[in-house]
N, C-alpha and C. Protein backbone atom coordinates (compact mmCIF):
# COMPACT_ATOMS: atom_id res chain seq x y z
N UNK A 1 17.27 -8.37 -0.68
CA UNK A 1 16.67 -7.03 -0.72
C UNK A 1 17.51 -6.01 0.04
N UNK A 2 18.48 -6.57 1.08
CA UNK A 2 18.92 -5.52 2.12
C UNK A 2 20.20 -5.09 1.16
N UNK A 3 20.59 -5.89 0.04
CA UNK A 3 21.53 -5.68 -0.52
C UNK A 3 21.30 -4.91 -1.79
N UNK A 4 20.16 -4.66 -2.07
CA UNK A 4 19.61 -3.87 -3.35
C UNK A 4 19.43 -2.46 -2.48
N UNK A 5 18.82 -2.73 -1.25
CA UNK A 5 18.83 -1.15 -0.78
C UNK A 5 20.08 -0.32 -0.61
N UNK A 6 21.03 -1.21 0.07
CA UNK A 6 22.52 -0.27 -0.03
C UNK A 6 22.95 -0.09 -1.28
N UNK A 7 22.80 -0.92 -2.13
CA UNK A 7 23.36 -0.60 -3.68
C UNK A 7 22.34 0.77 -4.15
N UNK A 8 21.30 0.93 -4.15
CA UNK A 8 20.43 2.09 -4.33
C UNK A 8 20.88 3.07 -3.63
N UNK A 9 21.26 2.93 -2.45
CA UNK A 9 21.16 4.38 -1.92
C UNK A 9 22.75 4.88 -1.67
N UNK A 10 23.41 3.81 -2.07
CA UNK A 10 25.03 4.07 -2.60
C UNK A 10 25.50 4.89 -4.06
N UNK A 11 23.55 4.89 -4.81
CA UNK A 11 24.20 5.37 -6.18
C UNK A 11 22.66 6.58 -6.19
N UNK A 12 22.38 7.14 -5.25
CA UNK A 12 21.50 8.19 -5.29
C UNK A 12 22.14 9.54 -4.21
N UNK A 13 21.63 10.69 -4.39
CA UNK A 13 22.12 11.67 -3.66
C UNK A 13 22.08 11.17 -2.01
N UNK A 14 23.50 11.38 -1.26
CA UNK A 14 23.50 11.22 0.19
C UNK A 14 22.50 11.82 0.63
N UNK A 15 22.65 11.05 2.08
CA UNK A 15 21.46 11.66 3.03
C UNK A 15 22.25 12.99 3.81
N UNK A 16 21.51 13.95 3.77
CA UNK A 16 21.94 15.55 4.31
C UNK A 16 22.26 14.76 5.70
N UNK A 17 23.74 14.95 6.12
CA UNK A 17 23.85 14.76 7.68
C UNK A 17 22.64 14.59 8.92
N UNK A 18 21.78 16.00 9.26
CA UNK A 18 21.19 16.16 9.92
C UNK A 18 19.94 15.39 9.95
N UNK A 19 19.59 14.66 8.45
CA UNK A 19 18.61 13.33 8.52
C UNK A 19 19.44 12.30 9.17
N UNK A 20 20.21 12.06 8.46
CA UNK A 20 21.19 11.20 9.27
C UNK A 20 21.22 11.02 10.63
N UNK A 21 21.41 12.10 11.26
CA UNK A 21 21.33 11.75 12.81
C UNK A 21 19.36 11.76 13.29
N UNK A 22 18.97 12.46 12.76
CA UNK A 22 17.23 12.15 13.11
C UNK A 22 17.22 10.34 12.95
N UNK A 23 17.63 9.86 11.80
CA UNK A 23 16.84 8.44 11.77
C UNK A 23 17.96 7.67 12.49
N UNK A 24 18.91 8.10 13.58
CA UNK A 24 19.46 7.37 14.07
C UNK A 24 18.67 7.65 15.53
N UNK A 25 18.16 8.82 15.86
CA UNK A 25 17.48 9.37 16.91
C UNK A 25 16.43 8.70 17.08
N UNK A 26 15.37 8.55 15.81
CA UNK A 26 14.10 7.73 15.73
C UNK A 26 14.19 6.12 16.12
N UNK A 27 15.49 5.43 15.76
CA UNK A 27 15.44 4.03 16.11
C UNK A 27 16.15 4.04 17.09
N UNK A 28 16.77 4.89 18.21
CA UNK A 28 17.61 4.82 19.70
C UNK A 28 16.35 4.71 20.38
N UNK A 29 15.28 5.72 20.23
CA UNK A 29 14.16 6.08 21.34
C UNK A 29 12.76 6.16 21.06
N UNK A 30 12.54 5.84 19.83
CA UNK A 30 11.44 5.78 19.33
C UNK A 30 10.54 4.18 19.20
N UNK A 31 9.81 3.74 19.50
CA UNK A 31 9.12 2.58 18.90
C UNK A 31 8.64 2.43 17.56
N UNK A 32 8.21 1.24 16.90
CA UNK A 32 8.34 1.23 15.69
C UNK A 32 8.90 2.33 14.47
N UNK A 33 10.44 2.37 14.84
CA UNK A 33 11.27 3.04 14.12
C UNK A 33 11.00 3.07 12.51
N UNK A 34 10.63 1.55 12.09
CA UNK A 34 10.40 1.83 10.56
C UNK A 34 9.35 2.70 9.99
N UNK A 35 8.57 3.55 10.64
CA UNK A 35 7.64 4.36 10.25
C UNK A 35 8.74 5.33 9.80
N UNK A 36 9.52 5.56 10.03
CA UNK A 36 10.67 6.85 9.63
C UNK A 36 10.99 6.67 8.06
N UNK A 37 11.04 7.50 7.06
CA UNK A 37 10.72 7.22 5.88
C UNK A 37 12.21 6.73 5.71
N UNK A 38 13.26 7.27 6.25
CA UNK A 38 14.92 6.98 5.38
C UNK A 38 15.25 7.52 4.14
N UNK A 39 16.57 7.44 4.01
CA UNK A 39 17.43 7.62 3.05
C UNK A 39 16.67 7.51 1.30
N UNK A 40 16.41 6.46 0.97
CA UNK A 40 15.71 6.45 -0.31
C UNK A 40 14.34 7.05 -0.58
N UNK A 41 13.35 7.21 0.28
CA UNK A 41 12.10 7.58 0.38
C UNK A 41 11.91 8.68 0.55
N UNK A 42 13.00 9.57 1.61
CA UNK A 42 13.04 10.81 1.61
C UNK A 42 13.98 11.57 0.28
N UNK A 43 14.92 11.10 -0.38
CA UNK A 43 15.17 11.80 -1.15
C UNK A 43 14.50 11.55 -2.26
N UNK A 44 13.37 10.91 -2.57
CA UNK A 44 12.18 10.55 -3.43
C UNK A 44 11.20 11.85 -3.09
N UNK A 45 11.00 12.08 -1.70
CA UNK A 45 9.64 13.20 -1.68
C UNK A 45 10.59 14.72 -1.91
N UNK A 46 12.08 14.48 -1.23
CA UNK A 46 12.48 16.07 -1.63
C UNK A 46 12.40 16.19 -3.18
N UNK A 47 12.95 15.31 -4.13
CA UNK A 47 12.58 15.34 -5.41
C UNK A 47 11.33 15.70 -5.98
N UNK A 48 10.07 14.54 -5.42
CA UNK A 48 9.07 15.23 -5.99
C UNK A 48 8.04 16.45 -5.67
N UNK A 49 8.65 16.93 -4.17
CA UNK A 49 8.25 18.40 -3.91
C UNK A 49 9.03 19.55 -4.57
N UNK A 50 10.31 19.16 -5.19
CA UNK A 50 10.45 20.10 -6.18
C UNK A 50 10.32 20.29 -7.20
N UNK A 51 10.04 19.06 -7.90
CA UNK A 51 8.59 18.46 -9.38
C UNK A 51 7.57 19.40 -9.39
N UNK A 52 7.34 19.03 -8.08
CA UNK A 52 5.46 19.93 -7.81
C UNK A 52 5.93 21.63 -7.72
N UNK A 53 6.53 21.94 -7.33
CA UNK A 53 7.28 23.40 -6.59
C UNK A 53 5.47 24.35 -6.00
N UNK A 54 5.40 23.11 -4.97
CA UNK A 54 4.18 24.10 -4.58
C UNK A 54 4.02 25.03 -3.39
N UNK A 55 3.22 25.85 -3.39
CA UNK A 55 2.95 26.98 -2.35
C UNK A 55 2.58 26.55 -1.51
N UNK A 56 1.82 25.58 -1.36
CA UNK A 56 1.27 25.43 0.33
C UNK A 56 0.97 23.34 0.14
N UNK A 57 1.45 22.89 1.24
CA UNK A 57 1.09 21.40 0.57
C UNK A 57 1.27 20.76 2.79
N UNK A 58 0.63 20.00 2.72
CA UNK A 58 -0.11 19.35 4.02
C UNK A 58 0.84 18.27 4.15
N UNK A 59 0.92 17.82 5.28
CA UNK A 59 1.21 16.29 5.36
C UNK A 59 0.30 15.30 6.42
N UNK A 60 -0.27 14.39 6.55
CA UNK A 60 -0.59 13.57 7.82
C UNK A 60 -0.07 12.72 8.61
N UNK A 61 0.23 12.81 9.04
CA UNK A 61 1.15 11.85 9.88
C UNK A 61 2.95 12.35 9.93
N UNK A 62 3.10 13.15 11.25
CA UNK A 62 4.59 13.53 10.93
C UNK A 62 4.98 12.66 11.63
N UNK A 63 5.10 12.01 12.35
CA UNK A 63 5.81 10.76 13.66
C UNK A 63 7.36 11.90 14.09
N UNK A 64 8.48 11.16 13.75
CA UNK A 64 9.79 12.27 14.08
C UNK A 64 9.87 13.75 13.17
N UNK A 65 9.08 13.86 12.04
CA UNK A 65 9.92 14.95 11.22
C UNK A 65 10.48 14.46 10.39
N UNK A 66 10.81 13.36 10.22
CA UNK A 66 12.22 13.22 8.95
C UNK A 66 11.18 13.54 7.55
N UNK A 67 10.19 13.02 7.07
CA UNK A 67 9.70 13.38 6.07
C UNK A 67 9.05 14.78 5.88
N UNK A 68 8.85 15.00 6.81
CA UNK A 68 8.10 16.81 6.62
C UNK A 68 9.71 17.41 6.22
N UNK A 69 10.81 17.51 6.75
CA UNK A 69 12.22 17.83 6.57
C UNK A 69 12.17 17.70 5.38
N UNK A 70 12.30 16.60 4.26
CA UNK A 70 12.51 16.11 3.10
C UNK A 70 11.57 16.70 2.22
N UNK A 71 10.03 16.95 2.24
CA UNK A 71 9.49 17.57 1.97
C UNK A 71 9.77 19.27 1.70
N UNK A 72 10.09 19.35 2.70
CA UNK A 72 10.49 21.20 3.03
C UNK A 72 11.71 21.45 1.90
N UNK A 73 12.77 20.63 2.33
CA UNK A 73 13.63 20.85 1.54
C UNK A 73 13.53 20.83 0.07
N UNK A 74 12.57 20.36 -0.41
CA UNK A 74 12.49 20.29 -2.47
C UNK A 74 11.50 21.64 -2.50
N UNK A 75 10.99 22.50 -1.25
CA UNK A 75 10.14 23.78 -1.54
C UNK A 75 10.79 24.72 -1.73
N UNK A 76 10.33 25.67 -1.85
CA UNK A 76 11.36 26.99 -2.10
C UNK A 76 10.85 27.62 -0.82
N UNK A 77 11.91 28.91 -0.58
CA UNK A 77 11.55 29.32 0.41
C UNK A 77 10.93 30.36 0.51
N UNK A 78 9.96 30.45 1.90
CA UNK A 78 8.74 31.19 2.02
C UNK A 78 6.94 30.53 1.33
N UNK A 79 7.35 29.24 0.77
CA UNK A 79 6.25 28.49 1.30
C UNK A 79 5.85 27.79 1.93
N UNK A 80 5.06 26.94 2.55
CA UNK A 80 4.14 26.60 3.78
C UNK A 80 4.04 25.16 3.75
N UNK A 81 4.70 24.53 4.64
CA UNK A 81 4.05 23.23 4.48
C UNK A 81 3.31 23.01 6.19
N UNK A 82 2.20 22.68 6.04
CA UNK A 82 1.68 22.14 7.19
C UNK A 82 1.57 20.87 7.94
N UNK A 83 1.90 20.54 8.60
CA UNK A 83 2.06 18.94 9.07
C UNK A 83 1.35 18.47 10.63
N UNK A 84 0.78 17.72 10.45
CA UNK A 84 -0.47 17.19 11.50
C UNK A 84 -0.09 15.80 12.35
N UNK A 85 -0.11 15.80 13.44
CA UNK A 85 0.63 14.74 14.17
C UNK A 85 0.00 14.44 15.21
N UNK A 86 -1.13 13.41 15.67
CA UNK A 86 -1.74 13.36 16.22
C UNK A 86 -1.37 12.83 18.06
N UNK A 87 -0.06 12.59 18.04
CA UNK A 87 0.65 11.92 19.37
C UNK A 87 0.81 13.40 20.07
N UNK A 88 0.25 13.91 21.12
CA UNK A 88 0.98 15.48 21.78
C UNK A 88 1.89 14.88 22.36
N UNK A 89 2.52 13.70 22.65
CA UNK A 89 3.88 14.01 23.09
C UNK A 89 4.88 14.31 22.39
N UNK A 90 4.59 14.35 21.21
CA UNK A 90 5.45 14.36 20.03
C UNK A 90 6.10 16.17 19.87
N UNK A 91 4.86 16.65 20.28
CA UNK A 91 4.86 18.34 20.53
C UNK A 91 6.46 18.63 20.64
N UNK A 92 6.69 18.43 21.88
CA UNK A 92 7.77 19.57 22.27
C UNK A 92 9.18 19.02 21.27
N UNK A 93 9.33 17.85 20.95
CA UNK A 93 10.44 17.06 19.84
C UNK A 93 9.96 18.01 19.03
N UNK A 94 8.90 17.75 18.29
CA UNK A 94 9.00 18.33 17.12
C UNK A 94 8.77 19.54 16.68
N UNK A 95 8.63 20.28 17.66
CA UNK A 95 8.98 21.90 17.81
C UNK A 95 10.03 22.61 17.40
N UNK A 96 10.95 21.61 18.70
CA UNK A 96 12.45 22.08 18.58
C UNK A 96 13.07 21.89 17.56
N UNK A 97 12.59 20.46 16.51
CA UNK A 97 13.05 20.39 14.89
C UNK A 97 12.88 21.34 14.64
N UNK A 98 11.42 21.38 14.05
CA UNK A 98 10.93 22.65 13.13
C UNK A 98 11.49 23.91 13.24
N UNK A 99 11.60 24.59 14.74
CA UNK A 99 12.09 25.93 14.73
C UNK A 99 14.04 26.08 14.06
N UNK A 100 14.64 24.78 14.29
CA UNK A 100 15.80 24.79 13.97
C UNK A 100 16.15 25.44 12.76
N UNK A 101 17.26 26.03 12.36
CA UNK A 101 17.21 26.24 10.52
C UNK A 101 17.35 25.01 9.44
N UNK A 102 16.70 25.31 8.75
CA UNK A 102 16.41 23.84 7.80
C UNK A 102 16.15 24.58 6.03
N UNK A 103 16.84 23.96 5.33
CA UNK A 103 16.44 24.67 4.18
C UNK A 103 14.98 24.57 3.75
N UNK A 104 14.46 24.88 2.53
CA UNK A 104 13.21 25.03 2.49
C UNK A 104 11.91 25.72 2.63
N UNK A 105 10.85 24.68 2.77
CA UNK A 105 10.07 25.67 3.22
C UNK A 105 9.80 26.08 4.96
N UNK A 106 9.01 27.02 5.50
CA UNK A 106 8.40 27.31 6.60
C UNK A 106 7.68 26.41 7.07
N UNK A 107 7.94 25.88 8.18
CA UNK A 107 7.08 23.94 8.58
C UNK A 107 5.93 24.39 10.10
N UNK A 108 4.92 24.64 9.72
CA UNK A 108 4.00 24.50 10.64
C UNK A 108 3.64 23.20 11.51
N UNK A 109 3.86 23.37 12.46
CA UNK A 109 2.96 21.80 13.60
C UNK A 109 1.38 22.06 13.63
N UNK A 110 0.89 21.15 13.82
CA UNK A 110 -0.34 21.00 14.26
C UNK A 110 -0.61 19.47 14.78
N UNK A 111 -1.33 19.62 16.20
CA UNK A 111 -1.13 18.60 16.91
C UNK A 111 -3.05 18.01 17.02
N UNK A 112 -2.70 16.85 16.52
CA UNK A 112 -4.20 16.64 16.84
C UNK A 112 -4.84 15.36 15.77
N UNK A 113 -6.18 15.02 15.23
CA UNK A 113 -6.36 13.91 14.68
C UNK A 113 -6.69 14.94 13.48
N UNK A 114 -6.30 14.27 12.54
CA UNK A 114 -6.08 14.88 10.86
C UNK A 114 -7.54 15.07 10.47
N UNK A 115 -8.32 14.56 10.72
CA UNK A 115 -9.50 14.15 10.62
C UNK A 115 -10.35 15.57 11.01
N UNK A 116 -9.84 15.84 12.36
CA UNK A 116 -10.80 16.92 12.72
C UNK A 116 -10.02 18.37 12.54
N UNK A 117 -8.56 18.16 12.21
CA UNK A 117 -7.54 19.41 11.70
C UNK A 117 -7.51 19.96 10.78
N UNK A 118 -7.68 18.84 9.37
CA UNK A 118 -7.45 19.23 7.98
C UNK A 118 -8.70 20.10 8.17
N UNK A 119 -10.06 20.08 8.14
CA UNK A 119 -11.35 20.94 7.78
C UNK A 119 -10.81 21.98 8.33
N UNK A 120 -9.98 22.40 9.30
CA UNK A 120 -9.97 24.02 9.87
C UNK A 120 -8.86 24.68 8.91
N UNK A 121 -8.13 24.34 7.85
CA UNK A 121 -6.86 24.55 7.48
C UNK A 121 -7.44 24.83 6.11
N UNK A 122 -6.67 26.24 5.70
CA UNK A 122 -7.19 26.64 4.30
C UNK A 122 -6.68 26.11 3.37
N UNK A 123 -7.35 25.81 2.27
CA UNK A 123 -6.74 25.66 1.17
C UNK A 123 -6.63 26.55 0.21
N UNK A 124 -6.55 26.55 -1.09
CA UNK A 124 -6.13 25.08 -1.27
C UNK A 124 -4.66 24.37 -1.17
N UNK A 125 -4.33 23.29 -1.60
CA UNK A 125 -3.15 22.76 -1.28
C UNK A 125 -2.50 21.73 -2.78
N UNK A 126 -1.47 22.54 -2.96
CA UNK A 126 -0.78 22.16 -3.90
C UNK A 126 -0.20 20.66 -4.00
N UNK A 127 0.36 20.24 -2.95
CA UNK A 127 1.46 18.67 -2.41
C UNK A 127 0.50 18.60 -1.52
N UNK A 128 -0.17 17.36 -0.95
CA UNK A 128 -0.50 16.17 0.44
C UNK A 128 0.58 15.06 0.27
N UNK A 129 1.25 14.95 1.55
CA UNK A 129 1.32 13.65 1.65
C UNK A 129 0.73 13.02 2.77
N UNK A 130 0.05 11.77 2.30
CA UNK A 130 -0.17 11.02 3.40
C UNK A 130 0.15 10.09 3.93
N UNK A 131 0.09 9.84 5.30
CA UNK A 131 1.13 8.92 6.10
C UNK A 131 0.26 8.75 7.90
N UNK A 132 -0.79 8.94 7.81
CA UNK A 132 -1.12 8.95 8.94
C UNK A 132 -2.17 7.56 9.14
N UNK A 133 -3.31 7.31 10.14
CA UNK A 133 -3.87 6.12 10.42
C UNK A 133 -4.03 5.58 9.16
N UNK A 134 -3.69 4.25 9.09
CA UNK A 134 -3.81 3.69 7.74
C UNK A 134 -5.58 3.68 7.33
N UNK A 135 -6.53 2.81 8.47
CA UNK A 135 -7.35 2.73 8.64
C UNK A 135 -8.45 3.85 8.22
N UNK A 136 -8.10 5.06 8.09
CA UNK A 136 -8.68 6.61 7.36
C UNK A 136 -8.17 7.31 6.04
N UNK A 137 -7.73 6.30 5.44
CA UNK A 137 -7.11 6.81 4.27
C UNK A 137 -7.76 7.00 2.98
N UNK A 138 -8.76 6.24 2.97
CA UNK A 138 -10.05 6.84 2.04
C UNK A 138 -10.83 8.40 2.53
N UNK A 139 -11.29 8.27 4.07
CA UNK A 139 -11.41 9.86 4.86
C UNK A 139 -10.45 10.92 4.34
N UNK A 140 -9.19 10.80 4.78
CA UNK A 140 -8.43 11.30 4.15
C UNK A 140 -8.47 11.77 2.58
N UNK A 141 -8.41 11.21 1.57
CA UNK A 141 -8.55 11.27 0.61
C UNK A 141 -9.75 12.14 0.22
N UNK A 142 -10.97 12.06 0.84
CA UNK A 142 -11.83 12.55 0.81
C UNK A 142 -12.17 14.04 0.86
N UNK A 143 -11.50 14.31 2.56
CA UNK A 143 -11.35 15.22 2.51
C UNK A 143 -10.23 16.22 1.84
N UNK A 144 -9.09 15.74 1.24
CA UNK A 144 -8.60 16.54 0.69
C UNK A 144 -8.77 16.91 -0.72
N UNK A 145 -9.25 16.02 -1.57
CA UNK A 145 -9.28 16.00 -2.87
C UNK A 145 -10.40 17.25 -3.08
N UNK A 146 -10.89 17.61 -2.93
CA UNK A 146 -11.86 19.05 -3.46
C UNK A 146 -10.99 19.95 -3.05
N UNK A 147 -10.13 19.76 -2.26
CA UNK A 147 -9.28 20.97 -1.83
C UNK A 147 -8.17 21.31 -2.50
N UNK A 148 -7.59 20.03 -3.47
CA UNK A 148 -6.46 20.37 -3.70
C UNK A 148 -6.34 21.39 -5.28
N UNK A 149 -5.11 22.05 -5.54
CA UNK A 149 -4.98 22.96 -6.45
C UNK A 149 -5.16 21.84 -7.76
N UNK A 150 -5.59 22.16 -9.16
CA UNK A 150 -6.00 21.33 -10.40
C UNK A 150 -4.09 21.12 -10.61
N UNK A 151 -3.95 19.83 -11.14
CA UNK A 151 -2.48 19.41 -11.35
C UNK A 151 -1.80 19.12 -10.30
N UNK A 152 -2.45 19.26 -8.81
CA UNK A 152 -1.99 18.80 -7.86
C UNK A 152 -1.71 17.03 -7.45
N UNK A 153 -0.77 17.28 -6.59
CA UNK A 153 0.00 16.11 -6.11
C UNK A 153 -0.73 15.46 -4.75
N UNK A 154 -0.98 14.22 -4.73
CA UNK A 154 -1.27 13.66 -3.42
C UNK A 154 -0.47 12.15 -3.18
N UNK A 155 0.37 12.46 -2.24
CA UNK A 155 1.24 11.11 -1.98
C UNK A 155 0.17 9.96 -1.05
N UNK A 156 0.61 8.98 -0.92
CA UNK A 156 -0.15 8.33 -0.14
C UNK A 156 1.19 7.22 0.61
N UNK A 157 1.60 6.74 1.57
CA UNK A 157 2.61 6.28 2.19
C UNK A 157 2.01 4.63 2.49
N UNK A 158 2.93 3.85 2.06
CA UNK A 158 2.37 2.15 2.56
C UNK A 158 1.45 1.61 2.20
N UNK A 159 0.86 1.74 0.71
CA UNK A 159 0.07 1.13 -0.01
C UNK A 159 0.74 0.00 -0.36
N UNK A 160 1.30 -0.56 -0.22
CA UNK A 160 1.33 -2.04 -0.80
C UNK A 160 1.42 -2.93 0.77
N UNK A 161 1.51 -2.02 1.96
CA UNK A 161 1.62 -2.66 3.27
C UNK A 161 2.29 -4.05 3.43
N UNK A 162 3.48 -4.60 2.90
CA UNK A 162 4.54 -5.38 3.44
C UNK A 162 3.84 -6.54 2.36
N UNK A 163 3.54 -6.40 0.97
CA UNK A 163 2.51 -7.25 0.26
C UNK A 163 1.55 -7.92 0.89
N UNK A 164 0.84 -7.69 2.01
CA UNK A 164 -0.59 -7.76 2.29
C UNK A 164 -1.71 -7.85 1.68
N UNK A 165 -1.56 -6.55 0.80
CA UNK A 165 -2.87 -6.46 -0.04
C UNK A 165 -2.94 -7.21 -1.47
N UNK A 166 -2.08 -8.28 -1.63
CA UNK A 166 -1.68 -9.13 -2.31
C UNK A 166 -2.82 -10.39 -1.84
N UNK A 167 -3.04 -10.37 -0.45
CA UNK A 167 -3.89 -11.74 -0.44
C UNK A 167 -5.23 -11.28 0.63
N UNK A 168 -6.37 -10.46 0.22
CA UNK A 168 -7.48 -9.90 0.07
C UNK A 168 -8.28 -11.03 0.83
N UNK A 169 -8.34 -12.00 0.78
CA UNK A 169 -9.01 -13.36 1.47
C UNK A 169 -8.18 -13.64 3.07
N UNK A 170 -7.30 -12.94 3.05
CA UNK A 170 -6.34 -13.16 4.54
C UNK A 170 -6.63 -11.71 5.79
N UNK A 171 -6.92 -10.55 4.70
CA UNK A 171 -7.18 -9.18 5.09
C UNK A 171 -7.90 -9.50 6.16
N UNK A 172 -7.64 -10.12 7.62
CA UNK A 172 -8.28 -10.00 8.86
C UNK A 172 -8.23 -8.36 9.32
N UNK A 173 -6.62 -7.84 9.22
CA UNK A 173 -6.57 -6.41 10.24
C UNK A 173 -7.11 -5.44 9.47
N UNK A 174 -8.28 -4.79 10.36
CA UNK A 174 -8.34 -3.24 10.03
C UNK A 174 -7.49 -2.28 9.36
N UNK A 175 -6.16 -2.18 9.18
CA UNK A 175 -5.39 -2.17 8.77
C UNK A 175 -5.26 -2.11 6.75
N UNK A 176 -5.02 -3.29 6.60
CA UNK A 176 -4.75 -4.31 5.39
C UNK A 176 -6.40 -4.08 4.21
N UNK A 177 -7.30 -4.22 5.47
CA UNK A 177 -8.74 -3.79 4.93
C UNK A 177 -8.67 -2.43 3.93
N UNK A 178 -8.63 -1.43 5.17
CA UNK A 178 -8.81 0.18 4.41
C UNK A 178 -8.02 0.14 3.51
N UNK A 179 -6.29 -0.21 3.45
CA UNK A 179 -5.56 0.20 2.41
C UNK A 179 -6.34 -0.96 0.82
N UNK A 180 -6.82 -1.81 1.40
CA UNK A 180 -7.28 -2.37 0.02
C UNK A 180 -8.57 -1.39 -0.60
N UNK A 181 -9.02 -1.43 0.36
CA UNK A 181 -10.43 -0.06 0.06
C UNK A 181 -9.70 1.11 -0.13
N UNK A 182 -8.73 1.95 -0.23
CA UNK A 182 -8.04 3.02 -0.68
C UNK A 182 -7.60 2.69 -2.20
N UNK A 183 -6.52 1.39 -1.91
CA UNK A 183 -6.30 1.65 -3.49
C UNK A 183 -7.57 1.39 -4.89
N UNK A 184 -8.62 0.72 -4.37
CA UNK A 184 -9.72 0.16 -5.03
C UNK A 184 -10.29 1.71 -5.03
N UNK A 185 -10.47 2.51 -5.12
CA UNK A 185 -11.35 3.93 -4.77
C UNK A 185 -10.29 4.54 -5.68
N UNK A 186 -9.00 4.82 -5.54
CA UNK A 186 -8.21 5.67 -6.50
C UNK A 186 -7.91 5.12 -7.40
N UNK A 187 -8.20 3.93 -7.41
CA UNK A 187 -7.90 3.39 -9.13
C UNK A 187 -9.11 3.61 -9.89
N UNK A 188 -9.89 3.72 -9.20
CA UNK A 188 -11.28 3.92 -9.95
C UNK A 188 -11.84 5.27 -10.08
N UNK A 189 -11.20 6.26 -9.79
CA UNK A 189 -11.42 7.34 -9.04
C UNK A 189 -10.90 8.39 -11.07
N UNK A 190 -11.94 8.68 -11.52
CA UNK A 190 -11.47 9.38 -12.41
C UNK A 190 -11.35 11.11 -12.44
N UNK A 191 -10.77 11.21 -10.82
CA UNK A 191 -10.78 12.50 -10.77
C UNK A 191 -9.56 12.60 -10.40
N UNK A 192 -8.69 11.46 -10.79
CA UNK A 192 -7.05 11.41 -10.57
C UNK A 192 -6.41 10.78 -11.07
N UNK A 193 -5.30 10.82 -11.84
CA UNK A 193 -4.11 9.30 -12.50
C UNK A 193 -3.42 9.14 -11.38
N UNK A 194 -3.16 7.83 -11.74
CA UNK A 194 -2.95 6.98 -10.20
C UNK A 194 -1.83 6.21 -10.63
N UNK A 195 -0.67 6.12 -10.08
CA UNK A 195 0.62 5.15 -10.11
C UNK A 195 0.95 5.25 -8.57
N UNK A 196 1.41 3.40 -8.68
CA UNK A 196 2.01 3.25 -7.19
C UNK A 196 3.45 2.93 -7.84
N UNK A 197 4.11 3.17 -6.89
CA UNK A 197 5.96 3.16 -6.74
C UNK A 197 5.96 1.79 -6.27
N UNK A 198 6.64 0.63 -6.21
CA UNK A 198 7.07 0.03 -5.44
C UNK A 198 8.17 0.14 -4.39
N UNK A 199 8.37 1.55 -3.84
CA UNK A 199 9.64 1.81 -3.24
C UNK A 199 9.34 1.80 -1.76
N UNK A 200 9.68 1.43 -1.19
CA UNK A 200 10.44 0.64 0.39
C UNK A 200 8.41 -0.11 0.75
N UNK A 201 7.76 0.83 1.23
CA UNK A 201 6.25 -0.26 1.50
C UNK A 201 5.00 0.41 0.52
N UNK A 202 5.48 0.51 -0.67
CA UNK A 202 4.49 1.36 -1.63
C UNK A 202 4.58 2.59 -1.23
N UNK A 203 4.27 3.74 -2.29
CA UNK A 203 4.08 4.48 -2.48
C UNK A 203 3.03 4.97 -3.56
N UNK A 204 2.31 5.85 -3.70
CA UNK A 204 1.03 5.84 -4.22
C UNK A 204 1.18 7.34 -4.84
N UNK A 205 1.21 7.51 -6.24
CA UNK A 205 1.08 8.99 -6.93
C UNK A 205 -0.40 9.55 -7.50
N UNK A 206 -1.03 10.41 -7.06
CA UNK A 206 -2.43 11.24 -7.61
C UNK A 206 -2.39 11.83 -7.70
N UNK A 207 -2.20 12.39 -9.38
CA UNK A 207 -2.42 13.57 -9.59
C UNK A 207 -3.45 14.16 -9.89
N UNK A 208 -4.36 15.26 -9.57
CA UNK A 208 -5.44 15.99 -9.43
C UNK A 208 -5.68 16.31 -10.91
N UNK A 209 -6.81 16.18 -12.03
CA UNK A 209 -6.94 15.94 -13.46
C UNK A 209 -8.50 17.29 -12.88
């Protein structure tokens, strides 16, 4: 597999330098570094934020920035992406990203649990991605789906959780649980078409019908 990923990302658009040094930043000083989306995953969401080309679109869970970045970049500029990050130490790092120049769109912080953030934040919202407590990802879903614009996009991050949800009788962690109760809810969910990616730990596409 480690050899299918360099062959993939040897024959897809490079990673913009300045990701480059973020996901070298995220695994020097960061703990569980693989939350950082990388090279293939991020040039997957800059792609499909410029698919969507939307005006205002959310994210949950920013950890370093590298995916809100990737995001921004497939927007045009002078629209809004908002991004929710519930660690405040994360604050002053990811400030100093955001304010940096970055192509794209305009990247708002918001520090706090998504849960009690998203309800204060207008919509509606063109792009979600989500990436935050696995364990609230039906919540999540919940609350955003009345909000989002009709033809809208909602990502969902680590639905297939390391093939976990492959053996449903083993699902001890809290964890492994919700994401099986997430994808069971959007597959059934006829207020959205639903495709998962198999790309790096699932990826999950809903589009708003």
């Amino acid at each position: 597999m480690e050899d299918l990923e360099e062959y993939i990302e040897a024959h897809i658009d490079a990673e913009p330098a300045a990701l480059r040094a973020l996901w070298r930043r995220t695994h020097l000083r960061h703990v569980y570094p693989r939350m950082c989306s990388g090279h293939t995953q991020g040039r997957l969401l800059k792609m499909l934020a410029a698919l969507a080309a939307p005006r205002r679109a959310v994210e949950l869970g920013t950890f370093t920035g590298y995916s809100a970045l990737c995001l921004a970049e497939g927007m045009a500029p002078g629209t809004e992406l908002h991004t929710i990050e519930i660690d405040d130490e994360m604050e002053p790092e990811l400030s100093e990203l955001f304010a940096a120049p970055h192509p794209g769109a305009d990247i708002t912080l918001h520090i706090g649990d998504a849960l009690q953030v998203l309800p204060q934040l207008p919509g509606p919202w063109d792009l979600a991605f989500i990436d935050a407590n696995k364990r609230h990802y039906s919540d999540y879903y919940e609350l955003l789906l009345p909000r989002m614009s009709r033809g809208g996009l909602i990502l969902a991050d680590n639905t297939l959780w390391s093939g976990k949800i492959l053996h449903p009788e083993a699902a001890r962690d809290p964890q492994t649980r919700a994401l099986l109760e997430f994808n069971d809810l959007v597959a059934a969910d006829p207020r959205v078409e639903t495709v998962i990616l198999p790309v790096r730990d699932g990826l999950t596409m809903l589009r708003v019908v």
